[in-house]
C-alpha atoms as a PDB file:
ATOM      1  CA  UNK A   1     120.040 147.218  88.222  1.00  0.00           C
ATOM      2  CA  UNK A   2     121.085 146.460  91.990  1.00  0.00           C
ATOM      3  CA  UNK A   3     117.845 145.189  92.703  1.00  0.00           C
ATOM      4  CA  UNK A   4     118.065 142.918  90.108  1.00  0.00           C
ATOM      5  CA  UNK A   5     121.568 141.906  90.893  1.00  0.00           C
ATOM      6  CA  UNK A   6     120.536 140.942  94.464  1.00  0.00           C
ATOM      7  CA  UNK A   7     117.128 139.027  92.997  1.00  0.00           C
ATOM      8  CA  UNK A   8     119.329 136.961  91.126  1.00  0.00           C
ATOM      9  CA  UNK A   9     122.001 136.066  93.505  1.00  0.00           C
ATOM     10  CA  UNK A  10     119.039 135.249  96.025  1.00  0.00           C
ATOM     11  CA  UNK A  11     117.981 132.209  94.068  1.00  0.00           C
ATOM     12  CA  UNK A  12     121.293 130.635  94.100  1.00  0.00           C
ATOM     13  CA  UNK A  13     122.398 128.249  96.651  1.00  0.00           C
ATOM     14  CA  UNK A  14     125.296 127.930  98.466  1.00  0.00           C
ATOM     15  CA  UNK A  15     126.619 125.419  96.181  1.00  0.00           C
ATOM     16  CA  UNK A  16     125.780 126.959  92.594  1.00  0.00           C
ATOM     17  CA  UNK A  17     128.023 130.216  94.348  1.00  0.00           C
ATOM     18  CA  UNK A  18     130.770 127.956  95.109  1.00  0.00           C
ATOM     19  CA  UNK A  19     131.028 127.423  90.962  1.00  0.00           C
ATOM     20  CA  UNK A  20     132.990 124.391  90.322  1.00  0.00           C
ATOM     21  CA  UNK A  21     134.558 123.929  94.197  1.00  0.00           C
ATOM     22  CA  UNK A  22     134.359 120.568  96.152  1.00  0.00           C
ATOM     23  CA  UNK A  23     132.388 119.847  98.448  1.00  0.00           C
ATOM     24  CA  UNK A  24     135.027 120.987 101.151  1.00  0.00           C
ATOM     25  CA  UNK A  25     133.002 122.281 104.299  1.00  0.00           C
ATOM     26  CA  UNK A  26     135.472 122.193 107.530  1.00  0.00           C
ATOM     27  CA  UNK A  27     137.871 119.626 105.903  1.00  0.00           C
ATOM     28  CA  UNK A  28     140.839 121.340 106.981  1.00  0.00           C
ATOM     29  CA  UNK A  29     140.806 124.575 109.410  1.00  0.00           C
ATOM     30  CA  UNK A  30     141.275 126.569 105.802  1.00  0.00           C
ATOM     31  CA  UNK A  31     138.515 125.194 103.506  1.00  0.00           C
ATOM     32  CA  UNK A  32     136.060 127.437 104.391  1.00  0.00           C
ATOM     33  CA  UNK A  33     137.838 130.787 104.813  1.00  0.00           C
ATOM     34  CA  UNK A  34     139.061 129.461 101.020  1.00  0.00           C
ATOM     35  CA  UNK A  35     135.277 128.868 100.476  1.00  0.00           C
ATOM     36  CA  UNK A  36     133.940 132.452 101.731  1.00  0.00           C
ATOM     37  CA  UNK A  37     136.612 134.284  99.703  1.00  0.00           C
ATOM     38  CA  UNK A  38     136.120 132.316  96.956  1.00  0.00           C
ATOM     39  CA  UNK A  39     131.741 132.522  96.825  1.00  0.00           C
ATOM     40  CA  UNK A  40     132.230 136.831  97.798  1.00  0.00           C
ATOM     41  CA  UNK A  41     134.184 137.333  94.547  1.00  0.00           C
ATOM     42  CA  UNK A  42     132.121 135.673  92.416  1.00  0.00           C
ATOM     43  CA  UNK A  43     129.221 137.119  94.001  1.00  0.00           C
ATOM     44  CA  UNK A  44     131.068 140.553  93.344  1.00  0.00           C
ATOM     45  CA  UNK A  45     132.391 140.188  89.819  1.00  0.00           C
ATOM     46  CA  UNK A  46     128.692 138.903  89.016  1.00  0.00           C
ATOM     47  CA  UNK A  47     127.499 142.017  90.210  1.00  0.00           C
ATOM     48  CA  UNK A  48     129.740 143.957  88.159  1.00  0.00           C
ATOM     49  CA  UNK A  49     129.618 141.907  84.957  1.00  0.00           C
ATOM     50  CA  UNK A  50     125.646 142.330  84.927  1.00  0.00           C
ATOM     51  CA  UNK A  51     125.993 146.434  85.307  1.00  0.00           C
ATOM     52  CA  UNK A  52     128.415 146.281  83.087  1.00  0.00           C
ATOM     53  CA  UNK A  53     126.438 144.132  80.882  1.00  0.00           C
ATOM     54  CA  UNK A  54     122.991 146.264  80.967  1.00  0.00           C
ATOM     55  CA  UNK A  55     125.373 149.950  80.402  1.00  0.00           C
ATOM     56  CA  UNK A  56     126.354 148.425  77.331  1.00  0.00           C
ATOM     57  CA  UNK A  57     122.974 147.168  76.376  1.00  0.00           C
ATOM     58  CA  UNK A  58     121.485 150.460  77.461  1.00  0.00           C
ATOM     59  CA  UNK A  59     123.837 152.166  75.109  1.00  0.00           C
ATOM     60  CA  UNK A  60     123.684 150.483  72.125  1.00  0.00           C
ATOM     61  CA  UNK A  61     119.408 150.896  72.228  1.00  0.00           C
ATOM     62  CA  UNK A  62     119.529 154.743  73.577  1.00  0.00           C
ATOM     63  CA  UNK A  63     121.824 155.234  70.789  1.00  0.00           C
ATOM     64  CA  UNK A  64     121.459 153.770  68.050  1.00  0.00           C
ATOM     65  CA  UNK A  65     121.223 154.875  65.043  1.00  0.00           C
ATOM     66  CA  UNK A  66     117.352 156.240  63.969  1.00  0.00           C
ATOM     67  CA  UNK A  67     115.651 155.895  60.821  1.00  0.00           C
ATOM     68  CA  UNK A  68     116.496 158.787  58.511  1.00  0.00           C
ATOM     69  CA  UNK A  69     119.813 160.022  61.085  1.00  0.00           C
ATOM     70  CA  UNK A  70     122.810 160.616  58.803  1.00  0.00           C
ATOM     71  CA  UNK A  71     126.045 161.636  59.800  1.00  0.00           C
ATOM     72  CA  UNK A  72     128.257 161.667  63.362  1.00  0.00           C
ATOM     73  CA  UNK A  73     126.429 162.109  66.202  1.00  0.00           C
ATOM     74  CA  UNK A  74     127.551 164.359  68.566  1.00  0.00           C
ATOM     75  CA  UNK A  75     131.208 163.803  69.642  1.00  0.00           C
ATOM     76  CA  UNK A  76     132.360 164.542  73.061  1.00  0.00           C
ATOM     77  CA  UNK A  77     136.584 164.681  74.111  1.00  0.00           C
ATOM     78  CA  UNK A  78     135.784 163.297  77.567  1.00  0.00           C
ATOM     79  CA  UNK A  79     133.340 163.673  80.567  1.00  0.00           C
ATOM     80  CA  UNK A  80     135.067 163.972  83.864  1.00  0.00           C
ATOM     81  CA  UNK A  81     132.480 162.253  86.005  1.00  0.00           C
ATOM     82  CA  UNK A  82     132.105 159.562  84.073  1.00  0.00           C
ATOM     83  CA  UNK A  83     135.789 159.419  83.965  1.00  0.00           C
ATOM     84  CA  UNK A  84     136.859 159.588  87.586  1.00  0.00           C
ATOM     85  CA  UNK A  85     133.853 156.984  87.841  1.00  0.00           C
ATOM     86  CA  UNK A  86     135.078 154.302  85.702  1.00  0.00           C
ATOM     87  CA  UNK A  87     138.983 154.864  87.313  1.00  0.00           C
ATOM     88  CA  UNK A  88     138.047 155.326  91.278  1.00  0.00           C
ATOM     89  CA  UNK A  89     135.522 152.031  91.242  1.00  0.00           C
ATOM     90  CA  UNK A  90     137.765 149.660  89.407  1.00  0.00           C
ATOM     91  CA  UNK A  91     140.890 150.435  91.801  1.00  0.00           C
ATOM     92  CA  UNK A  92     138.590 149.864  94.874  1.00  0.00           C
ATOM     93  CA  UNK A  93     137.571 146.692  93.479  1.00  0.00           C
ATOM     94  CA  UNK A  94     140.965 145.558  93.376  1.00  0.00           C
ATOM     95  CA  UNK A  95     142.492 147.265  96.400  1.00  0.00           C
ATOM     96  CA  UNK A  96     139.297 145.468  98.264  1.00  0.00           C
ATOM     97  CA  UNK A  97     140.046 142.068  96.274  1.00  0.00           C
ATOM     98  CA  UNK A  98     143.866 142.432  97.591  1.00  0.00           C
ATOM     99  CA  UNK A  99     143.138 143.631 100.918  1.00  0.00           C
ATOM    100  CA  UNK A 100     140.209 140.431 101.861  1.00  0.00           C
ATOM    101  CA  UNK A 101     143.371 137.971  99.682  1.00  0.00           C
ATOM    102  CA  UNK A 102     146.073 139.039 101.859  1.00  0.00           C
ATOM    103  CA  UNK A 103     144.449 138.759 104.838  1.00  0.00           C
ATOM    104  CA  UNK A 104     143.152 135.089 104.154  1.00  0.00           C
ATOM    105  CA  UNK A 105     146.562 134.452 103.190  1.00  0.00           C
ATOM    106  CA  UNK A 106     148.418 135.446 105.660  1.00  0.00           C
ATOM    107  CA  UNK A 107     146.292 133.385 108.023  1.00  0.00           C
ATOM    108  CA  UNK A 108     146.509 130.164 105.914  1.00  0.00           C
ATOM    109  CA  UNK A 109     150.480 130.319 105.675  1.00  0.00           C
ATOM    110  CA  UNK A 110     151.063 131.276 109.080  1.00  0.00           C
ATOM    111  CA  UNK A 111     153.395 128.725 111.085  1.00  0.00           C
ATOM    112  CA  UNK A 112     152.171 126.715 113.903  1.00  0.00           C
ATOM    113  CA  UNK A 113     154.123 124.571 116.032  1.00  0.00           C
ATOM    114  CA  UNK A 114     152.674 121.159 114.910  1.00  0.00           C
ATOM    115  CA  UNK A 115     152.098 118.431 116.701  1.00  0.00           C
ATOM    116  CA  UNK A 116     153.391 115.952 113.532  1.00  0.00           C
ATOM    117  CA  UNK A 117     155.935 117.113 110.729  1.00  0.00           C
ATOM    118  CA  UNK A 118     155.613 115.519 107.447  1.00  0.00           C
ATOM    119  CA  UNK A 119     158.019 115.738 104.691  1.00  0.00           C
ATOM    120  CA  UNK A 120     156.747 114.954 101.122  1.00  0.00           C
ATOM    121  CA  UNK A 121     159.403 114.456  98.112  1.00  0.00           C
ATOM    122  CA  UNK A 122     158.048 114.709  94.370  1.00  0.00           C
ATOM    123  CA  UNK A 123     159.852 113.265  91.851  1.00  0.00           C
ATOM    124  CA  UNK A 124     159.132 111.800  88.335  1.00  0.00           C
ATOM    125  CA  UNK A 125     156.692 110.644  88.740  1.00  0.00           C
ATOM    126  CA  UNK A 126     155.812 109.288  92.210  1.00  0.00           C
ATOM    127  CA  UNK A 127     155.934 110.839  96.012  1.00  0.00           C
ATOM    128  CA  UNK A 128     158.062 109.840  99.020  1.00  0.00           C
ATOM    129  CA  UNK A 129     156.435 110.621 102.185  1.00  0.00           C
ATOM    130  CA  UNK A 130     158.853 111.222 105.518  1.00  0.00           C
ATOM    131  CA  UNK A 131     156.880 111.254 108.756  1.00  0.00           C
ATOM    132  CA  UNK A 132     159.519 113.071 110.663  1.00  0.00           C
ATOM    133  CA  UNK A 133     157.597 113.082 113.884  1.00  0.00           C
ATOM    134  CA  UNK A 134     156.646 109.018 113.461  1.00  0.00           C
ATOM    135  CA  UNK A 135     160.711 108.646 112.441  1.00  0.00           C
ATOM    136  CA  UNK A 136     159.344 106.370 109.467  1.00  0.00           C
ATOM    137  CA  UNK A 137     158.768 106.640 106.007  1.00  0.00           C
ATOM    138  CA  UNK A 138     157.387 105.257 102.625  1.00  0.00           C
ATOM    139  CA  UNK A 139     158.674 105.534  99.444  1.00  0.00           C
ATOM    140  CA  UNK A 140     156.783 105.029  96.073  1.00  0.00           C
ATOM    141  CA  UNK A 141     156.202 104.513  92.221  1.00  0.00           C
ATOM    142  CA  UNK A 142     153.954 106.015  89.498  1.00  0.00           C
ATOM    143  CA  UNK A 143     150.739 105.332  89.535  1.00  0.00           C
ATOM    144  CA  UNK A 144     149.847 102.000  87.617  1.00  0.00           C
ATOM    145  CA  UNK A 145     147.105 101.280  84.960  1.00  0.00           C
ATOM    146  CA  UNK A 146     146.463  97.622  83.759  1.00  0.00           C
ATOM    147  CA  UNK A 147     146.024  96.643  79.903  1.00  0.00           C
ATOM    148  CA  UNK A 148     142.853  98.824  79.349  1.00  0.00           C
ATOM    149  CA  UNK A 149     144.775 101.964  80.544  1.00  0.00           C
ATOM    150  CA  UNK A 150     142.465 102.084  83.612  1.00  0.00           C
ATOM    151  CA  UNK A 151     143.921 103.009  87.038  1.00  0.00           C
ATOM    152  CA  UNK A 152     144.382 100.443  89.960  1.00  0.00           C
ATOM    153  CA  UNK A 153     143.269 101.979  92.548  1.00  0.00           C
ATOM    154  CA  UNK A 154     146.029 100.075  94.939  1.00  0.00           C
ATOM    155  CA  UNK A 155     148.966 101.354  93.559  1.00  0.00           C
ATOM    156  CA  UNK A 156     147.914 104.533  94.265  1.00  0.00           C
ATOM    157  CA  UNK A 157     150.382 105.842  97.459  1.00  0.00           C
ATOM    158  CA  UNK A 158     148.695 107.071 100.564  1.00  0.00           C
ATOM    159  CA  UNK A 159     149.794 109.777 103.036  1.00  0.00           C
ATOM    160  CA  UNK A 160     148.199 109.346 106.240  1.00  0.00           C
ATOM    161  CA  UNK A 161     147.377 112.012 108.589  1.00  0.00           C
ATOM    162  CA  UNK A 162     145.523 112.139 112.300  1.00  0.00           C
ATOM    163  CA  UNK A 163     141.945 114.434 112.786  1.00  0.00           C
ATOM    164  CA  UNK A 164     142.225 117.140 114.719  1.00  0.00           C
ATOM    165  CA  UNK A 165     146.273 117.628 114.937  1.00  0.00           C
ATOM    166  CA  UNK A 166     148.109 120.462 113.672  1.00  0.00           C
ATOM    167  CA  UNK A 167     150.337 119.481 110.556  1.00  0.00           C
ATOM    168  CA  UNK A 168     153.407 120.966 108.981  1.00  0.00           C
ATOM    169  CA  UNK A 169     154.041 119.546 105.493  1.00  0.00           C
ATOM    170  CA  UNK A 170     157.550 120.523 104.174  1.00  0.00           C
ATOM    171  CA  UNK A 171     157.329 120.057 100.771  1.00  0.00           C
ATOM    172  CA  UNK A 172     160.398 119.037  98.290  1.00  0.00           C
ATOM    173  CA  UNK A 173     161.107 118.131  94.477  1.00  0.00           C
ATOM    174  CA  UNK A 174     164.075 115.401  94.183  1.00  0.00           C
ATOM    175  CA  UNK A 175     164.248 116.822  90.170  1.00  0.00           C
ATOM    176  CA  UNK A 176     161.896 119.350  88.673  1.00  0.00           C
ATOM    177  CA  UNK A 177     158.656 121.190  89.395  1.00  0.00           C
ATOM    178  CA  UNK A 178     155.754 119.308  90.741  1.00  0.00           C
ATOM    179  CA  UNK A 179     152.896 120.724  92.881  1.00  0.00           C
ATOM    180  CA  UNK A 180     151.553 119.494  95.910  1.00  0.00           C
ATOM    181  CA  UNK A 181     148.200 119.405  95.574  1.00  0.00           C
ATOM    182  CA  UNK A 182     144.767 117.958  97.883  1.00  0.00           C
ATOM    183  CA  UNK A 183     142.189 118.784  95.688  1.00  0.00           C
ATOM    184  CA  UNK A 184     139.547 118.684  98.467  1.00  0.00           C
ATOM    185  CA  UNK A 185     141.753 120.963 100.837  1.00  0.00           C
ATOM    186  CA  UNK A 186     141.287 123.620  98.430  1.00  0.00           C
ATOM    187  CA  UNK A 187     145.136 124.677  98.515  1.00  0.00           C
ATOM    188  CA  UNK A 188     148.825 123.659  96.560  1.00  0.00           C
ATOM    189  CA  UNK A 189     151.817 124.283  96.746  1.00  0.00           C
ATOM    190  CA  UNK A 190     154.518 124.101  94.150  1.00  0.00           C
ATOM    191  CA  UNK A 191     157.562 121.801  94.630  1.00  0.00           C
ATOM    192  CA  UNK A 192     160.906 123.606  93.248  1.00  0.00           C
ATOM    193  CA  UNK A 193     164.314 121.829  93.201  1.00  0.00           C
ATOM    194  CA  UNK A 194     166.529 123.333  95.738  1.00  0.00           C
ATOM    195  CA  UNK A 195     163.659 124.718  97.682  1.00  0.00           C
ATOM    196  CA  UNK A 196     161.445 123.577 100.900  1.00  0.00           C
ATOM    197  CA  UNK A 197     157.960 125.311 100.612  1.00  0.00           C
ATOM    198  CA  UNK A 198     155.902 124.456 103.793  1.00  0.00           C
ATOM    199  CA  UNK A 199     152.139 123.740 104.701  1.00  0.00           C
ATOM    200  CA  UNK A 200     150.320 124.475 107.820  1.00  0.00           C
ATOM    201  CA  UNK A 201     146.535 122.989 108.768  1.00  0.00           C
ATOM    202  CA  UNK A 202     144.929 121.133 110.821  1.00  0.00           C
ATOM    203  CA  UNK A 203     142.869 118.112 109.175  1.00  0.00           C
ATOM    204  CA  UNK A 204     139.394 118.121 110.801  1.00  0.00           C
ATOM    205  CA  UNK A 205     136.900 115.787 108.950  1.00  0.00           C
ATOM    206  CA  UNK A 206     138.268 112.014 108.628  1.00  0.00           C
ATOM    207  CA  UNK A 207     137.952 110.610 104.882  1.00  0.00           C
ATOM    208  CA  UNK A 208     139.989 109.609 102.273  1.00  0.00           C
ATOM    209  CA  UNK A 209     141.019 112.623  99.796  1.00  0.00           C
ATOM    210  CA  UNK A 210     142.570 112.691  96.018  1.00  0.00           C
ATOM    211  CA  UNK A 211     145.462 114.460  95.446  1.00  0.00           C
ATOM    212  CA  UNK A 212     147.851 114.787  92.360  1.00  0.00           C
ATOM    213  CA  UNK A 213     150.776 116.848  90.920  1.00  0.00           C
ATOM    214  CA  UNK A 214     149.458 119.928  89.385  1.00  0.00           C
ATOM    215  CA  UNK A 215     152.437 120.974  87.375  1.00  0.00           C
ATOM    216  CA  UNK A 216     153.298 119.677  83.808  1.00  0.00           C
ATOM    217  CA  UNK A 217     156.109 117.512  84.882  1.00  0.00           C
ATOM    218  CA  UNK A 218     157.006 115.188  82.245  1.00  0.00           C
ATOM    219  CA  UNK A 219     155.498 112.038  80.045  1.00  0.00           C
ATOM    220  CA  UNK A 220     153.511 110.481  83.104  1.00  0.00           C
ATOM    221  CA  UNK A 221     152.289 113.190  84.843  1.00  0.00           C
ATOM    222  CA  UNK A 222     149.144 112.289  84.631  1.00  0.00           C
ATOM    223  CA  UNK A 223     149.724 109.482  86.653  1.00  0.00           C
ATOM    224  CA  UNK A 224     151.948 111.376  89.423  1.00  0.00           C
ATOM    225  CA  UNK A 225     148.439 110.436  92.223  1.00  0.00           C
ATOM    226  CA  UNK A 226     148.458 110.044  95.900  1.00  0.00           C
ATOM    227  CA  UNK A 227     145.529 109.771  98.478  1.00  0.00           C
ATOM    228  CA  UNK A 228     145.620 111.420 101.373  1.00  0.00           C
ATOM    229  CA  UNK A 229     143.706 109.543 104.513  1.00  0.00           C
ATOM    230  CA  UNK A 230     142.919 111.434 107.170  1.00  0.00           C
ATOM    231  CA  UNK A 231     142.308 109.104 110.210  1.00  0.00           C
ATOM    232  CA  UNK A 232     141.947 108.298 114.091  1.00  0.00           C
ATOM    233  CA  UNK A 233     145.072 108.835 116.131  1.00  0.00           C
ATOM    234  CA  UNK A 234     145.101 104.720 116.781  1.00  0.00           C
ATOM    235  CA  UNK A 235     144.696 104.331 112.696  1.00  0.00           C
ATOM    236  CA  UNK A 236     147.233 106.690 112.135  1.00  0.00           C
ATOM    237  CA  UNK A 237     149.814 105.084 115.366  1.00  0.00           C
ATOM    238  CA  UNK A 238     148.622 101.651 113.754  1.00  0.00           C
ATOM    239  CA  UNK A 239     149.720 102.427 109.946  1.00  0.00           C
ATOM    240  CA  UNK A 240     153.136 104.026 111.003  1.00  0.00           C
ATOM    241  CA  UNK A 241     153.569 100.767 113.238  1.00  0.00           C
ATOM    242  CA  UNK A 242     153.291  98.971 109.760  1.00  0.00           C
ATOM    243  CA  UNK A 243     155.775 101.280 108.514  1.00  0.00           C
ATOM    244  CA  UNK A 244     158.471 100.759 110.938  1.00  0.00           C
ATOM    245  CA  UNK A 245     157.590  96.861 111.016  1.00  0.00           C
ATOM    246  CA  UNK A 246     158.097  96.669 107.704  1.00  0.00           C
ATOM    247  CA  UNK A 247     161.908  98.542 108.232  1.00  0.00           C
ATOM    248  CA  UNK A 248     161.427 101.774 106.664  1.00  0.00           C
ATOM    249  CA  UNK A 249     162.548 103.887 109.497  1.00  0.00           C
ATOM    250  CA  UNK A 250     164.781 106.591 109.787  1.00  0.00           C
ATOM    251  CA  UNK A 251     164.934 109.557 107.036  1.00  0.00           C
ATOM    252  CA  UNK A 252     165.123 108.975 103.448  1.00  0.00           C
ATOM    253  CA  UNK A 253     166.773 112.538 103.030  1.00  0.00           C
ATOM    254  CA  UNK A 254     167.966 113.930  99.910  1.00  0.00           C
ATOM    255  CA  UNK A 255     170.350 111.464  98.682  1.00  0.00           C
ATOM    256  CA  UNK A 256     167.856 109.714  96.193  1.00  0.00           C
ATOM    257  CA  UNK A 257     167.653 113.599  94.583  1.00  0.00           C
ATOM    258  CA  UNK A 258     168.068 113.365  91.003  1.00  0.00           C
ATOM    259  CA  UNK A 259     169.196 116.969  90.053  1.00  0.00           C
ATOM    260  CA  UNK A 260     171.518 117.623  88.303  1.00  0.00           C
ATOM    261  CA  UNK A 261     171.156 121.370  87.452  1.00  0.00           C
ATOM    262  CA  UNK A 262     171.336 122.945  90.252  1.00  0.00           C
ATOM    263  CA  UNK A 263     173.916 125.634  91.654  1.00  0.00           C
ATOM    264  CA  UNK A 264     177.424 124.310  92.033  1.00  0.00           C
ATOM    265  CA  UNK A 265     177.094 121.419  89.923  1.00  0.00           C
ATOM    266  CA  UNK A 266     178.837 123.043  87.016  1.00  0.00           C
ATOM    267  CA  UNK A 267     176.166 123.063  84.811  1.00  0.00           C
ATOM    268  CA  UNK A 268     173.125 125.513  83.726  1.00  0.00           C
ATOM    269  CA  UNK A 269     171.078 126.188  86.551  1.00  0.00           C
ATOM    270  CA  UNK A 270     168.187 126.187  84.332  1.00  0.00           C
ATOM    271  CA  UNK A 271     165.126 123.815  85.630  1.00  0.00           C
ATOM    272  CA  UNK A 272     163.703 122.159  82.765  1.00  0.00           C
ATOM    273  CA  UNK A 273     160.030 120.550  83.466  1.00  0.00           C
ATOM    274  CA  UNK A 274     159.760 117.038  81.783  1.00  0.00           C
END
């Protein structure tokens, strides 16, 4: 059964492994520790669903039922081996899973002393994007469509960020949940009223990426979109240039915050999505 197990997984590629991931490869400093523990799962539940797979096919043809057999067959109260088997592997399988998880983890969330800080703002159902570092800002509206309900591509907002510096995203809802999320970073983070959840990477492949919310937020959440463009340090000087040209410096802050159930309000504390 191993054998066959390995012949399989030797005629996959790299990409038929990776299931239904993007092509990511060194877009961040994360995307492909994400990638490797992502491909070495599958690659291990596979294993285990085909053995798992052939036992039970074994054991429905060894023992079936045979012409002219009537009756029980012979009925066993346990068998130790078999027992200790089935309860040592499983809870090495998982204390492996959790041990390779938390160490990725602990590496991808572990603070760096950035060379730009960024805070982002969701709200219903648009993003407001504070460059700290750059002192300058732009705020934003939902996503528009035009009269055959397809998106225009401009009014999408874009967060801008330079190759090859370290970035701290500090990431805020001005009402309920939303989730922060660059689908080809391979990584989100949820936005919760009253909270500041943080990102740490370094960008490393220039491009333009898609992002979205990724948490049922209300009626147009499926239009809450942003772009992320990762870009030359002169692009990325240039575009906050246009920023402060245009007047939008200083901080936006967390006076346009629409909560209004939060602690100390006098009313339920309760977030309600939507």
């Amino acid at each position: 059964m191993g054998v066959a197990v390995v012949a399989i997984l030797a005629g996959c590629t790299d990409a038929q492994l990776r299931g239904f991931l993007p092509e990511a490869e060194g877009v961040t400093n994360h995307t492909d520790r994400v990638i490797g523990l992502w491909t070495t799962s599958w690659i291990v539940l596979l294993a285990v669903g085909i053995i798992t797979w052939g036992l039970i096919i074994w054991a429905a043809v060894v023992y079936r039922r045979r012409k002219g057999q009537t009756g029980l067959p012979v009925q066993l109260r346990y068998n130790m081996p078999i027992e200790i088997f089935y309860t040592i592997v499983p809870l090495i399988l998982v204390l492996g899973f959790f041990a390779f998880t938390a160490r990725d983890q602990a590496e991808i969330e572990k603070p760096v002393d950035p060379d730009y800080k960024i805070t982002v703002y969701g709200k219903r159902w648009a993003w407001d994007f504070q460059y700290d570092t750059s002192n300058t800002y732009k705020q934003s509206i939902q996503t528009q469509v035009d009269a055959s309900g397809n998106i225009i591509e401009d009014s999408i907002p874009t967060l801008y960020l330079p190759v090859n510096k370290k970035i701290e995203i500090d990431i805020k809802s001005r009402d309920v949940i939303h989730s922060f999320w660059v689908i080809e970073f391979l990584y989100k983070k949820d936005m919760i009223p009253a909270k500041t959840n943080h990102m740490y990477f370094t960008p490393l492949k220039e491009g333009v990426y898609q992002g979205k919310c990724a948490e049922l937020c209300g009626e147009y959440h499926s239009l809450m979109l942003f772009k992320v463009a990762v870009v030359s340090q002169d692009e990325y000087d240039a575009q906050m240039q246009k920023l402060k040209d245009a007047g939008n410096t200083g901080e936006i802050g967390e006076d346009l915050n629409a909560n209004t159930n939060l602690p100390g309000n006098g009313t339920s504390t309760t977030n309600v999505e939507g």
